[in-house]
C-alpha atoms as a PDB file:
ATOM      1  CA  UNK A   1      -3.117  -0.796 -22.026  1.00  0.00           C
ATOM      2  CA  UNK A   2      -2.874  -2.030 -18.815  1.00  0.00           C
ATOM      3  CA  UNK A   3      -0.419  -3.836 -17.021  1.00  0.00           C
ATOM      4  CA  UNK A   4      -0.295  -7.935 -17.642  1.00  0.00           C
ATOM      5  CA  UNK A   5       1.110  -7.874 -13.410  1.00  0.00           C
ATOM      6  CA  UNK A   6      -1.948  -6.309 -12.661  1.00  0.00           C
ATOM      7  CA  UNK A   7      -4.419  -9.112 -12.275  1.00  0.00           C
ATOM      8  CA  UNK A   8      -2.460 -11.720 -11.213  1.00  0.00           C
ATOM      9  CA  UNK A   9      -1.634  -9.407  -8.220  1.00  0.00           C
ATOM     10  CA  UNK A  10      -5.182  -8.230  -7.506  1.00  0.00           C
ATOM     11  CA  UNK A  11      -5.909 -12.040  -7.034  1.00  0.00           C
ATOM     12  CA  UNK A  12      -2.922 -13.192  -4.512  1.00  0.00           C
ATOM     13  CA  UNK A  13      -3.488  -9.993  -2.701  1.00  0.00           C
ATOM     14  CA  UNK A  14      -7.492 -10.423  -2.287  1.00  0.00           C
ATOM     15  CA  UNK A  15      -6.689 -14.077  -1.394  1.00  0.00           C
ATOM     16  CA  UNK A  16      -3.660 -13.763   0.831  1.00  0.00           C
ATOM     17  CA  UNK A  17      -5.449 -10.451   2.887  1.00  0.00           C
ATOM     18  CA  UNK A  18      -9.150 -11.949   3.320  1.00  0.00           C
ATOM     19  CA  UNK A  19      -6.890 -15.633   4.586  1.00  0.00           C
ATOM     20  CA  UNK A  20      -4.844 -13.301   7.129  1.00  0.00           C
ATOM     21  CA  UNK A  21      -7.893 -11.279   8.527  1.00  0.00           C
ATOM     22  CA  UNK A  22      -7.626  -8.249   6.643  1.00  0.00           C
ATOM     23  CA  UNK A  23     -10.401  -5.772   6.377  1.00  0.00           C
ATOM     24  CA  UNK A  24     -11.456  -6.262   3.205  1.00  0.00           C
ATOM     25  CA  UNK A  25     -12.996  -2.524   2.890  1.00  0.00           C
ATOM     26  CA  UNK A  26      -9.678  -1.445   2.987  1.00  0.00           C
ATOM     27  CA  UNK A  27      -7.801  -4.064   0.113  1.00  0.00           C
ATOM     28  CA  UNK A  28      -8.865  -1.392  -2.867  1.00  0.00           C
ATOM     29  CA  UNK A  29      -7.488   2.127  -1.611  1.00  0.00           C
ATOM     30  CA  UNK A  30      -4.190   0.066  -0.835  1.00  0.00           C
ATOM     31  CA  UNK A  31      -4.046  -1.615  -4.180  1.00  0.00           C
ATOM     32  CA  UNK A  32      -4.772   1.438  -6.025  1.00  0.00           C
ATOM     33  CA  UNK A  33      -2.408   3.610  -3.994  1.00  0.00           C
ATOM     34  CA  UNK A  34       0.118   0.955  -4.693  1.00  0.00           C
ATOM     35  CA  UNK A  35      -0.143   0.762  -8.570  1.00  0.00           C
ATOM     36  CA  UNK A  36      -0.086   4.415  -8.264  1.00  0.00           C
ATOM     37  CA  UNK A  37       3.228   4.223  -7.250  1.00  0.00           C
ATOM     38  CA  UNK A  38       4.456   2.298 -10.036  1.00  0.00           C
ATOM     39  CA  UNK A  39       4.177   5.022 -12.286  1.00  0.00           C
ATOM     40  CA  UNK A  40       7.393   6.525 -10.347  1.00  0.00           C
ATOM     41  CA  UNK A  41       8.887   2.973  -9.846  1.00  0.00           C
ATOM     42  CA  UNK A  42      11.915   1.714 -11.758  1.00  0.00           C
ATOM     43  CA  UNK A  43      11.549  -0.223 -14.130  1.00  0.00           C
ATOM     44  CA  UNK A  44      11.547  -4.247 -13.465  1.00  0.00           C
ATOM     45  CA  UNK A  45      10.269  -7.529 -14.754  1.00  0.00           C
ATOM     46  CA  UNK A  46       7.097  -8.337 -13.993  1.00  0.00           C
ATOM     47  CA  UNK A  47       7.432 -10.527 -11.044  1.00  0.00           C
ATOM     48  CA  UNK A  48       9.115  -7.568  -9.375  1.00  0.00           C
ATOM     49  CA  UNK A  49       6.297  -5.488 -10.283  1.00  0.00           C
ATOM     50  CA  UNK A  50       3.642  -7.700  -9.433  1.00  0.00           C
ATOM     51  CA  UNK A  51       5.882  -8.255  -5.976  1.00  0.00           C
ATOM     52  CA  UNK A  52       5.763  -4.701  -5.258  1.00  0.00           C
ATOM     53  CA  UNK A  53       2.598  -4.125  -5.570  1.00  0.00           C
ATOM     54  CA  UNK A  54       2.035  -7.310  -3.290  1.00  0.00           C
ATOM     55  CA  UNK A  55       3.433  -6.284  -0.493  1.00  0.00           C
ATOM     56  CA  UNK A  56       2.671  -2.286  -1.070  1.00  0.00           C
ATOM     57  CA  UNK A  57      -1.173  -3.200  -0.887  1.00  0.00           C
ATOM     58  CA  UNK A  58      -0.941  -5.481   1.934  1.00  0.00           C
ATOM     59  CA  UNK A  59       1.681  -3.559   4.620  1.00  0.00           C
ATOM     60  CA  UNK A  60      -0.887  -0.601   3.439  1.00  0.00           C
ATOM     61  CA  UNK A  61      -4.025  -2.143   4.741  1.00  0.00           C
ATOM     62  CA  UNK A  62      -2.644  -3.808   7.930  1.00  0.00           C
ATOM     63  CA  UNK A  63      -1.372  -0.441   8.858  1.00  0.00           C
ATOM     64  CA  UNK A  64      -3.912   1.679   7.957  1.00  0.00           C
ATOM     65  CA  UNK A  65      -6.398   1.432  11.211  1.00  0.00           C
ATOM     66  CA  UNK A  66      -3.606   1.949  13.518  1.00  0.00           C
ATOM     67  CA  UNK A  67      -1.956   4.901  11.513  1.00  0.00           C
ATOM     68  CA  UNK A  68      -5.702   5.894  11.795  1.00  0.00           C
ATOM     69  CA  UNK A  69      -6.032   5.733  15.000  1.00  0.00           C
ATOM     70  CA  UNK A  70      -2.514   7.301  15.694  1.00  0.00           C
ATOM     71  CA  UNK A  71      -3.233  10.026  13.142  1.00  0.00           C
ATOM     72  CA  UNK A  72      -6.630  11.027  15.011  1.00  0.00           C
ATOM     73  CA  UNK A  73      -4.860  11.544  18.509  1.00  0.00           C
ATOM     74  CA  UNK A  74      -1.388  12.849  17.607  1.00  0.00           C
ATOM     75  CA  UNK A  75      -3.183  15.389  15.026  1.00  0.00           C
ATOM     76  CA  UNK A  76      -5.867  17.996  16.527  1.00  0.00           C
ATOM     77  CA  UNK A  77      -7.514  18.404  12.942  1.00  0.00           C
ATOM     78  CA  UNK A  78      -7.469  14.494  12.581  1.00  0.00           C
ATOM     79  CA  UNK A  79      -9.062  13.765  15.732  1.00  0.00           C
ATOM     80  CA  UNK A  80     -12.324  15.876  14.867  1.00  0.00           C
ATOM     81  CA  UNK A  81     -12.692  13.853  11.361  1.00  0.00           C
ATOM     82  CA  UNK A  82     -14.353  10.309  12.365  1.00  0.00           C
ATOM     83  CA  UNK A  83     -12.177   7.118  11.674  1.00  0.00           C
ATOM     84  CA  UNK A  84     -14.023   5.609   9.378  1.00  0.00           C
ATOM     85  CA  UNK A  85     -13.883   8.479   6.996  1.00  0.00           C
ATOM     86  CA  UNK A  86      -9.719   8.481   7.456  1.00  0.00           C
ATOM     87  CA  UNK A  87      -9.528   5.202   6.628  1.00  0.00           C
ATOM     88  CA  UNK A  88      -9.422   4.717   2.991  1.00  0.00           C
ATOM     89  CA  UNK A  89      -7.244   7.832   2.254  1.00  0.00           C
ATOM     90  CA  UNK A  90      -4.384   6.637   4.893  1.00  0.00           C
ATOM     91  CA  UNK A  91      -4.824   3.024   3.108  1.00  0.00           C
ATOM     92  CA  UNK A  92      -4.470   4.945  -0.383  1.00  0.00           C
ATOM     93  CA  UNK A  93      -1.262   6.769   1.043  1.00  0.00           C
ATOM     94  CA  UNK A  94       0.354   4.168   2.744  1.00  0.00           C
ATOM     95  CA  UNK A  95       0.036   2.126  -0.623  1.00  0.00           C
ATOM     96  CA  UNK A  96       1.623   4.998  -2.238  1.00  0.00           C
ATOM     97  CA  UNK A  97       3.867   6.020  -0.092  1.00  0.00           C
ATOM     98  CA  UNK A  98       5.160   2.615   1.244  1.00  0.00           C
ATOM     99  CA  UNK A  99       6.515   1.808  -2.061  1.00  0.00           C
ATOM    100  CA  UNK A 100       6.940   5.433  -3.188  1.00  0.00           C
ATOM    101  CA  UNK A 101       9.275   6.374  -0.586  1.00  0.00           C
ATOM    102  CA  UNK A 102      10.455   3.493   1.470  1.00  0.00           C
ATOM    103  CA  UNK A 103      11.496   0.884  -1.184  1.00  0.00           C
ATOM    104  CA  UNK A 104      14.234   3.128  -2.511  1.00  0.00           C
ATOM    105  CA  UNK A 105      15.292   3.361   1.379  1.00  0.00           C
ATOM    106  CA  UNK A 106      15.445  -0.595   1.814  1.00  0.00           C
ATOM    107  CA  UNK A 107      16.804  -1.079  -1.559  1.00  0.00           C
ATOM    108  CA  UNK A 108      19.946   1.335  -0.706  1.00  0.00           C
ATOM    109  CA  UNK A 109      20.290  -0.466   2.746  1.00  0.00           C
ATOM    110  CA  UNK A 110      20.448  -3.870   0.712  1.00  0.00           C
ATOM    111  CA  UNK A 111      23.079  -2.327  -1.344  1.00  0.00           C
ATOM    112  CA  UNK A 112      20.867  -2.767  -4.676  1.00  0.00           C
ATOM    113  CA  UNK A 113      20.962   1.275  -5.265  1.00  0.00           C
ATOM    114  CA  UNK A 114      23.981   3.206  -5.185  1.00  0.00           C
END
């Protein structure tokens, strides 16, 4: 069963990413890297849920084509893989990894985890 956040967050985030000039090709790898990292999430209501996944999916795919770009001239095996074909795997790990392993981080500098 999936999760009742789920589509109620798939909508704001198509509609508040295509209304801000996001690529759209890269909406899907972040959302699904994001609800990826719910599985490791605590446990919340389901506005924080459908929050986190908000934000995970759209700091994902703004980032992703510059952390592309970056990736392809700080890394010498990067730079001989084309950018397009980077793209949706740095949009799936930035989704993951944005609320995987920098929520805790903000949450203990907000003094909500101890």
């Amino acid at each position: 069963m999936t999760e009742p956040s789920i589509p109620a967050a798939g909508v704001g985030i198509i509609v508040a990413g295509l209304a801000t000039g996001l690529p759209a090709d890269l909406i899907l790898p972040a959302f699904v890297g994001a609800i990826a990292s719910l599985r490791a999430a605590e446990e919340g209501g389901p506005w924080a849920r459908v929050m986190q996944v908000f934000v995970g999916t759209l700091l994902a795919a703004w980032t992703a084509a510059p952390v592309t770009l970056l990736a392809g001239e700080i890394l010498p095996a990067a730079s001989r893989v084309p950018v397009e074909m980077l793209r949706y795997p740095v949009a799936f790990s930035l989704g993951w990894g944005g609320l995987r392993l920098v929520l805790p981080r903000v949450e203990k500098l907000m003094g909500g985890a101890k």
